[in-house]
Protein backbone atom coordinates (compact mmCIF):
# COMPACT_ATOMS: atom_id res chain seq x y z
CA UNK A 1 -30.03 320.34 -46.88
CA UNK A 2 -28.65 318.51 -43.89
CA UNK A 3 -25.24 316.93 -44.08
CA UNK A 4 -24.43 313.05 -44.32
CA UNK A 5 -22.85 313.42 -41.34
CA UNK A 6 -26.35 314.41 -39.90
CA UNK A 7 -27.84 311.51 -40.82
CA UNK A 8 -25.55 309.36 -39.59
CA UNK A 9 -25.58 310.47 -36.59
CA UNK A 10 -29.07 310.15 -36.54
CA UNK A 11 -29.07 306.58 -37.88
CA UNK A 12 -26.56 305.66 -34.30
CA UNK A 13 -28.95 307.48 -32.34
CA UNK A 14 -32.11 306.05 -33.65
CA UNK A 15 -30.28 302.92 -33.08
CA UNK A 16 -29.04 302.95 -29.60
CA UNK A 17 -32.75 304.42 -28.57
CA UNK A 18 -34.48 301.35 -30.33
CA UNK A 19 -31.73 299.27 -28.12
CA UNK A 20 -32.51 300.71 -25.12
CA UNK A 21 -36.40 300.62 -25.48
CA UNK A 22 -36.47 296.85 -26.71
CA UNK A 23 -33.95 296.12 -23.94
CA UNK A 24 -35.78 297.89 -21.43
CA UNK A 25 -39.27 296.41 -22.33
CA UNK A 26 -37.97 293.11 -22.65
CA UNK A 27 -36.00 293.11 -19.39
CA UNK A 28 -39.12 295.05 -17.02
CA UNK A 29 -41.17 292.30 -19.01
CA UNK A 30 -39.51 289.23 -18.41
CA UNK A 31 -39.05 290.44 -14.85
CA UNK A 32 -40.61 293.06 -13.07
CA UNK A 33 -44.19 292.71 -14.99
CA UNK A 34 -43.89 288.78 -14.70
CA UNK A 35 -42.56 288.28 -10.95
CA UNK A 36 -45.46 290.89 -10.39
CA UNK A 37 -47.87 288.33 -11.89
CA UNK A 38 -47.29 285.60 -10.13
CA UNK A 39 -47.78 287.47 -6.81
CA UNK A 40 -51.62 287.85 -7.93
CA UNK A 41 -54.77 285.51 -7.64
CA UNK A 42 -54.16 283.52 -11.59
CA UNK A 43 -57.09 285.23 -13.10
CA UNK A 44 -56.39 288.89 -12.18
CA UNK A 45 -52.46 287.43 -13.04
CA UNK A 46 -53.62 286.06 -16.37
CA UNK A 47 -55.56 289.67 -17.32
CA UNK A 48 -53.00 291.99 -16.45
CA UNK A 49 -50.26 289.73 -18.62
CA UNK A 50 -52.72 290.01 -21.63
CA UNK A 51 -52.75 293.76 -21.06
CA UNK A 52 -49.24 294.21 -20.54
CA UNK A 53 -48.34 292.08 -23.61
CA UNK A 54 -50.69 294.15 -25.67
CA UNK A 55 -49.39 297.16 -24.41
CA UNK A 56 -45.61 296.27 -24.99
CA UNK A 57 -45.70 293.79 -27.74
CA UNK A 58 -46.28 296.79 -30.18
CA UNK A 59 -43.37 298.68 -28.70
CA UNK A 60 -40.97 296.02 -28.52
CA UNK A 61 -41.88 295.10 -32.66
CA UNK A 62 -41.28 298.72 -33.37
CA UNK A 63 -38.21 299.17 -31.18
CA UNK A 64 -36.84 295.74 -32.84
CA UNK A 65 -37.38 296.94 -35.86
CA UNK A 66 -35.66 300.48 -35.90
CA UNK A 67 -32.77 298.56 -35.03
CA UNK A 68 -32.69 296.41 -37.30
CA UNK A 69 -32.98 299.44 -40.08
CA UNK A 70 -30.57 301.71 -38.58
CA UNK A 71 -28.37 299.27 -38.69
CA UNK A 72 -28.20 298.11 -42.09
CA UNK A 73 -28.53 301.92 -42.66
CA UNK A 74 -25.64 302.12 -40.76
CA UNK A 75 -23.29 299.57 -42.33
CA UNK A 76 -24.35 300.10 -45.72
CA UNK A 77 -25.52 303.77 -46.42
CA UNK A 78 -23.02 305.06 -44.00
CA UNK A 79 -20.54 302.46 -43.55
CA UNK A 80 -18.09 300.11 -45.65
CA UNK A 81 -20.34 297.82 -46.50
CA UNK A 82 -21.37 298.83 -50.53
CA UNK A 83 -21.20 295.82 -52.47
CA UNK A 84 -22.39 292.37 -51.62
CA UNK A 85 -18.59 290.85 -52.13
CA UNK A 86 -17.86 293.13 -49.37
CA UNK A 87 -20.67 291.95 -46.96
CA UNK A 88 -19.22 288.34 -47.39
CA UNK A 89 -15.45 288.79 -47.91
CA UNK A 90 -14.68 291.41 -45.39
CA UNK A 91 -14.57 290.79 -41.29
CA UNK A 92 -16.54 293.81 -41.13
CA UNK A 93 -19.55 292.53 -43.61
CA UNK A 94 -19.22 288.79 -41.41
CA UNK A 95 -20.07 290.49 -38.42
CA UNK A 96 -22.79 292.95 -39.76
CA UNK A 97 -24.51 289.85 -41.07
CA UNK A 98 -23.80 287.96 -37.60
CA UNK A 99 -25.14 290.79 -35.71
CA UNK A 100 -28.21 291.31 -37.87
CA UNK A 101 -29.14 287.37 -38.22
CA UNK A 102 -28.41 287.76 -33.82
CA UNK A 103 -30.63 290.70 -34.09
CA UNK A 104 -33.74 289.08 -36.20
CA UNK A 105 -33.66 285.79 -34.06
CA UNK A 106 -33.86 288.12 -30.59
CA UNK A 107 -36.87 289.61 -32.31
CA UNK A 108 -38.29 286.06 -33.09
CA UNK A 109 -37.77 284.87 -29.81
CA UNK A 110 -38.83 287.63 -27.83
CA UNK A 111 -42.68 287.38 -29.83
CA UNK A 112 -43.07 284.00 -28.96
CA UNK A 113 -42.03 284.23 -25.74
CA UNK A 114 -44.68 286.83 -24.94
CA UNK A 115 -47.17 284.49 -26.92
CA UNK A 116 -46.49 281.82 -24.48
CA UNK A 117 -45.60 283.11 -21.61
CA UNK A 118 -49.43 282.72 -20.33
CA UNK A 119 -49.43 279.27 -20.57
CA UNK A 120 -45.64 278.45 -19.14
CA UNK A 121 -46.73 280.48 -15.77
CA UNK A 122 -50.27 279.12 -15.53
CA UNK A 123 -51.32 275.23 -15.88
CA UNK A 124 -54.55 274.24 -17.40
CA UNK A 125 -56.40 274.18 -13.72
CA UNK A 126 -55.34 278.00 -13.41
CA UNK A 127 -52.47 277.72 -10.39
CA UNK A 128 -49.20 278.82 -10.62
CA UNK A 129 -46.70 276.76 -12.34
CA UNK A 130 -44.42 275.57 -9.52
CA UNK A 131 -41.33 276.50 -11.71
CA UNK A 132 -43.07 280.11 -12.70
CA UNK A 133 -40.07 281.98 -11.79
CA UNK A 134 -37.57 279.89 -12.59
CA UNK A 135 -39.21 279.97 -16.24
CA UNK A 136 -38.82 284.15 -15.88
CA UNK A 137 -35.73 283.15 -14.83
CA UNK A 138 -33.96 281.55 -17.63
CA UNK A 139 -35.94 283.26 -20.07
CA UNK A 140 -34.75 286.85 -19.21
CA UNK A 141 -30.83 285.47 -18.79
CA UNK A 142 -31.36 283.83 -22.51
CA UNK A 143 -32.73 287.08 -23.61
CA UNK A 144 -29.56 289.31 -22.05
CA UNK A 145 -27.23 286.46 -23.45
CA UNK A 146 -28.84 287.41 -27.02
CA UNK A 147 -28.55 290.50 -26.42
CA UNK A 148 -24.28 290.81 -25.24
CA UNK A 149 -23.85 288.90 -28.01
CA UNK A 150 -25.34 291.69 -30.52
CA UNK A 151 -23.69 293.94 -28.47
CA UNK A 152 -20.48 292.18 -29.16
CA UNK A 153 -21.09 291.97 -33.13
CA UNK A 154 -21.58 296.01 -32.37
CA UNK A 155 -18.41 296.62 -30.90
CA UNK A 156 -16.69 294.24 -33.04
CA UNK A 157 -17.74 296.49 -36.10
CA UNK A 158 -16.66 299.61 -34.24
CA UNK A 159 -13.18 298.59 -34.22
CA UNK A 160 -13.50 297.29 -37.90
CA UNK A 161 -13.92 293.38 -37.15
């Protein structure tokens, strides 16, 4: 049987892939995909989002959420974290909870803002918003923002904080 040094290892690496793939769909969707879409006529713009956000949405929700595991697998099964007094009384157990309640309300935000991303780049009469990219904009430097700051809460528990 595998040691518990085996699974923790897996439980960082299983982490740091969902980061990457969640960061990674999120960023070539808020961007690439997006600045992409405005380029096109609005109904071929329009179709290609739906597909795209079909496509990814299911990735992103499993990515988001293999983070979120690992890491409570990490604080908890393999980490300091075994007793609720410790989760609120320790720096350590503050910043696991920080980071996680960071994490859930990236995952929140990122599935409505694929939900209404259609209708923030395209007005009712089917032309371009005239702020489309500035609305891809500020949504993918929000998003990155989220993201350092889970980063942070990462690094901070690391070193012990």
């Amino acid at each position: 049987m595998p040691s518990s040094e085996f699974f923790e290892l897996l439980s960082q690496t299983l982490n740091m892939f969902g980061w990457m793939v969640w960061l990674g769909a999120l960023s070539i969707g808020g961007y690439v995909v997006t600045k992409t879409l405005v380029a096109l006529p609005p109904r071929e713009g329009r179709a290609a989002l739906e597909f795209f956000t079909r496509t990814a949405e299911p990735i992103v929700i499993g990515a988001s959420l293999l983070v979120m595991a690992s890491a409570v697998m990490a604080s908890t099964i393999f980490g300091p974290i075994d007793s609720i007094w410790n989760l609120y009384a320790t720096w350590y157990g503050r910043t696991a909870v920080v980071g996680l309640v960071l994490a859930v309300m990236m995952f929140l935000r990122s599935r409505q803002r694929f939900a209404r991303l259609k209708n923030l780049l395209w007005d009712k009469n089917d032309s371009l918003h005239p702020r489309a990219s500035a609305i891809v904009r500020n949504g993918l430097i929000v998003d990155l923002c989220g993201f350092g700051a889970v980063l942070a809460c990462m690094e901070l528990m690391t070193i012990g904080l």
